[in-house]
Protein backbone atom coordinates (compact mmCIF):
# COMPACT_ATOMS: atom_id res chain seq x y z
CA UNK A 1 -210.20 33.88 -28.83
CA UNK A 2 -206.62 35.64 -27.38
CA UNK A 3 -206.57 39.33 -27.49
CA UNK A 4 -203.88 41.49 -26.35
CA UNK A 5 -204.25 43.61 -23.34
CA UNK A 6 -206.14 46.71 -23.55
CA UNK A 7 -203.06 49.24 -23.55
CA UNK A 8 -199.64 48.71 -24.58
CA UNK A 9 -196.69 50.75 -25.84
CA UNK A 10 -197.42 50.81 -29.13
CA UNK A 11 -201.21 51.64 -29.44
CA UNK A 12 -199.90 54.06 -26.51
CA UNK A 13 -197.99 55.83 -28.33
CA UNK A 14 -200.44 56.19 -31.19
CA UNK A 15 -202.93 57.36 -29.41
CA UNK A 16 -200.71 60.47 -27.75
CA UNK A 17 -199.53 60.62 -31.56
CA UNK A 18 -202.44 61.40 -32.78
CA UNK A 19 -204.32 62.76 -30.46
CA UNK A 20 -201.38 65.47 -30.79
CA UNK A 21 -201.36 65.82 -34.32
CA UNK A 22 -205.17 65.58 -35.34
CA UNK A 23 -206.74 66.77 -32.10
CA UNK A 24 -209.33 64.39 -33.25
CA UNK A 25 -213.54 64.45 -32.46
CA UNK A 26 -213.56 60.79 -32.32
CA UNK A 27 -210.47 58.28 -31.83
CA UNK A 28 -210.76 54.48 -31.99
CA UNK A 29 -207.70 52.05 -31.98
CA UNK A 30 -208.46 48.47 -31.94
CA UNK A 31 -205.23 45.96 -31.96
CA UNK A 32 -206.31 43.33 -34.56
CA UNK A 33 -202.47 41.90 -34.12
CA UNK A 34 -203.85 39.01 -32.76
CA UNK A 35 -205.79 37.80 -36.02
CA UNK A 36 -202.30 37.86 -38.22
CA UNK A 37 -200.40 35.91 -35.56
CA UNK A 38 -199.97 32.95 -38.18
CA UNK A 39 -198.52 34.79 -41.22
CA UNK A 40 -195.21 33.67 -41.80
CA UNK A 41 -193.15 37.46 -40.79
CA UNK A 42 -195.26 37.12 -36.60
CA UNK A 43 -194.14 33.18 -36.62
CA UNK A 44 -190.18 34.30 -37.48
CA UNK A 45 -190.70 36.62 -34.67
CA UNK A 46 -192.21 34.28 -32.20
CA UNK A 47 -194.95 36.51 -32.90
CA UNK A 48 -193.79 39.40 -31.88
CA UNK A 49 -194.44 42.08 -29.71
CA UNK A 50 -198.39 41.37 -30.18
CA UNK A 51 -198.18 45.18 -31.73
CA UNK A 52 -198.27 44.95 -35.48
CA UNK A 53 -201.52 45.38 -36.93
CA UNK A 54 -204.17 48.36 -35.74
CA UNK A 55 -207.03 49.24 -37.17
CA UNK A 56 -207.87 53.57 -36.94
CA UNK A 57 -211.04 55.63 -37.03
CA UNK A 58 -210.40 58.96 -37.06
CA UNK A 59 -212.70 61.89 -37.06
CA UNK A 60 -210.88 65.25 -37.17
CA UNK A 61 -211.26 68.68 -38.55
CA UNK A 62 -207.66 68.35 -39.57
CA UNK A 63 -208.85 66.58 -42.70
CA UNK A 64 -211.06 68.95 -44.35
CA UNK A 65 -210.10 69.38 -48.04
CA UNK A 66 -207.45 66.94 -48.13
CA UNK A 67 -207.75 63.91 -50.06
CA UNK A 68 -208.07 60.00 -48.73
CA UNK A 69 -204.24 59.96 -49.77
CA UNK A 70 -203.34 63.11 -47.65
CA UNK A 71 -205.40 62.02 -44.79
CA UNK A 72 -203.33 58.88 -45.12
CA UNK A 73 -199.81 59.96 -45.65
CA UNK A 74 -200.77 62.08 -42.00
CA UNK A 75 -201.29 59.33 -39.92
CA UNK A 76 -198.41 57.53 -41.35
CA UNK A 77 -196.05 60.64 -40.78
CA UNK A 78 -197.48 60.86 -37.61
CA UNK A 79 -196.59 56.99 -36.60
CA UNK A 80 -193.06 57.19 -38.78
CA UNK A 81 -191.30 55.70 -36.05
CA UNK A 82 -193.60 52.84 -34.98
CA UNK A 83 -193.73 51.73 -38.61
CA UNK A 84 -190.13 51.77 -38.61
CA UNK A 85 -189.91 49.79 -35.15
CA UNK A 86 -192.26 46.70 -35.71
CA UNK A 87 -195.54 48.24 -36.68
CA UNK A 88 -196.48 46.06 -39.68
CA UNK A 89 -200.14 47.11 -41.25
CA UNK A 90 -202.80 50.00 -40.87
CA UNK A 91 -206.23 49.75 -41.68
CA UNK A 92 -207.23 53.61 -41.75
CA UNK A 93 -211.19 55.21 -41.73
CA UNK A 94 -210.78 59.13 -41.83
CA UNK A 95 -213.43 61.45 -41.54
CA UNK A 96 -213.88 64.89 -40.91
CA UNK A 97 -216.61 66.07 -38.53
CA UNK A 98 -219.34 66.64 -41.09
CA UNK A 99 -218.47 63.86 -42.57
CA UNK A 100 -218.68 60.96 -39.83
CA UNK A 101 -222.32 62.99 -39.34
CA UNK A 102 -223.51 61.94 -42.64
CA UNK A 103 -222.51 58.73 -42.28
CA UNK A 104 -224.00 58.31 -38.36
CA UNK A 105 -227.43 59.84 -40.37
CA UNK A 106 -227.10 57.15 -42.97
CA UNK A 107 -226.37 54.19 -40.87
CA UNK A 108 -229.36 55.73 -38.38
CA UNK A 109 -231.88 55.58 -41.65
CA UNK A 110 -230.69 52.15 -43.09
């Protein structure tokens, strides 16, 4: 199974991004580019830069009384110019403090 290197410009540059923005608790970035490599827009492109699809968990004080949408519409603000540049898809978990400690409780009593 390929993956793509650990670090690279893009997920670089959303990590600082965010980091910056959110000042998050907990940051994880995984590059799932590599599973989409056969859809149609990555074979046009040769598959491109190997950057397109991330998936985010972010756990951050910065989203306390905001809605799913507005925790959303954040992190895509945040990565405007990625998304713009070759960034293709987002797959987004966002959690304030409290609540990624309910849900470490509930997967610790399942």
């Amino acid at each position: 199974m390929a993956t793509a290197p650990a670090s690279q410009p893009v997920e670089s540059a959303i990590r600082a991004k965010l980091a910056a923005v959110l000042k998050p608790s907990s940051l994880a970035i995984t590059n799932d580019s590599w599973q989409h490599r056969h859809h149609a827009a990555m074979r046009t492109q040769d598959g491109g830069n190997g950057e397109t699809h991330f998936s985010i968990e972010v756990v951050s004080e910065a989203f306390v009384g905001k809605t799913t949408m507005q925790r959303h519409r954040m992190i895509y603000a945040a990565l405007s110019e990625e998304l713009q540049g070759g960034l293709h898809a987002l797959s987004i978990s966002t959690k304030t403090i409290e609540e990624g400690r309910k849900a470490a409780a509930e997967t610790q009593q399942s």
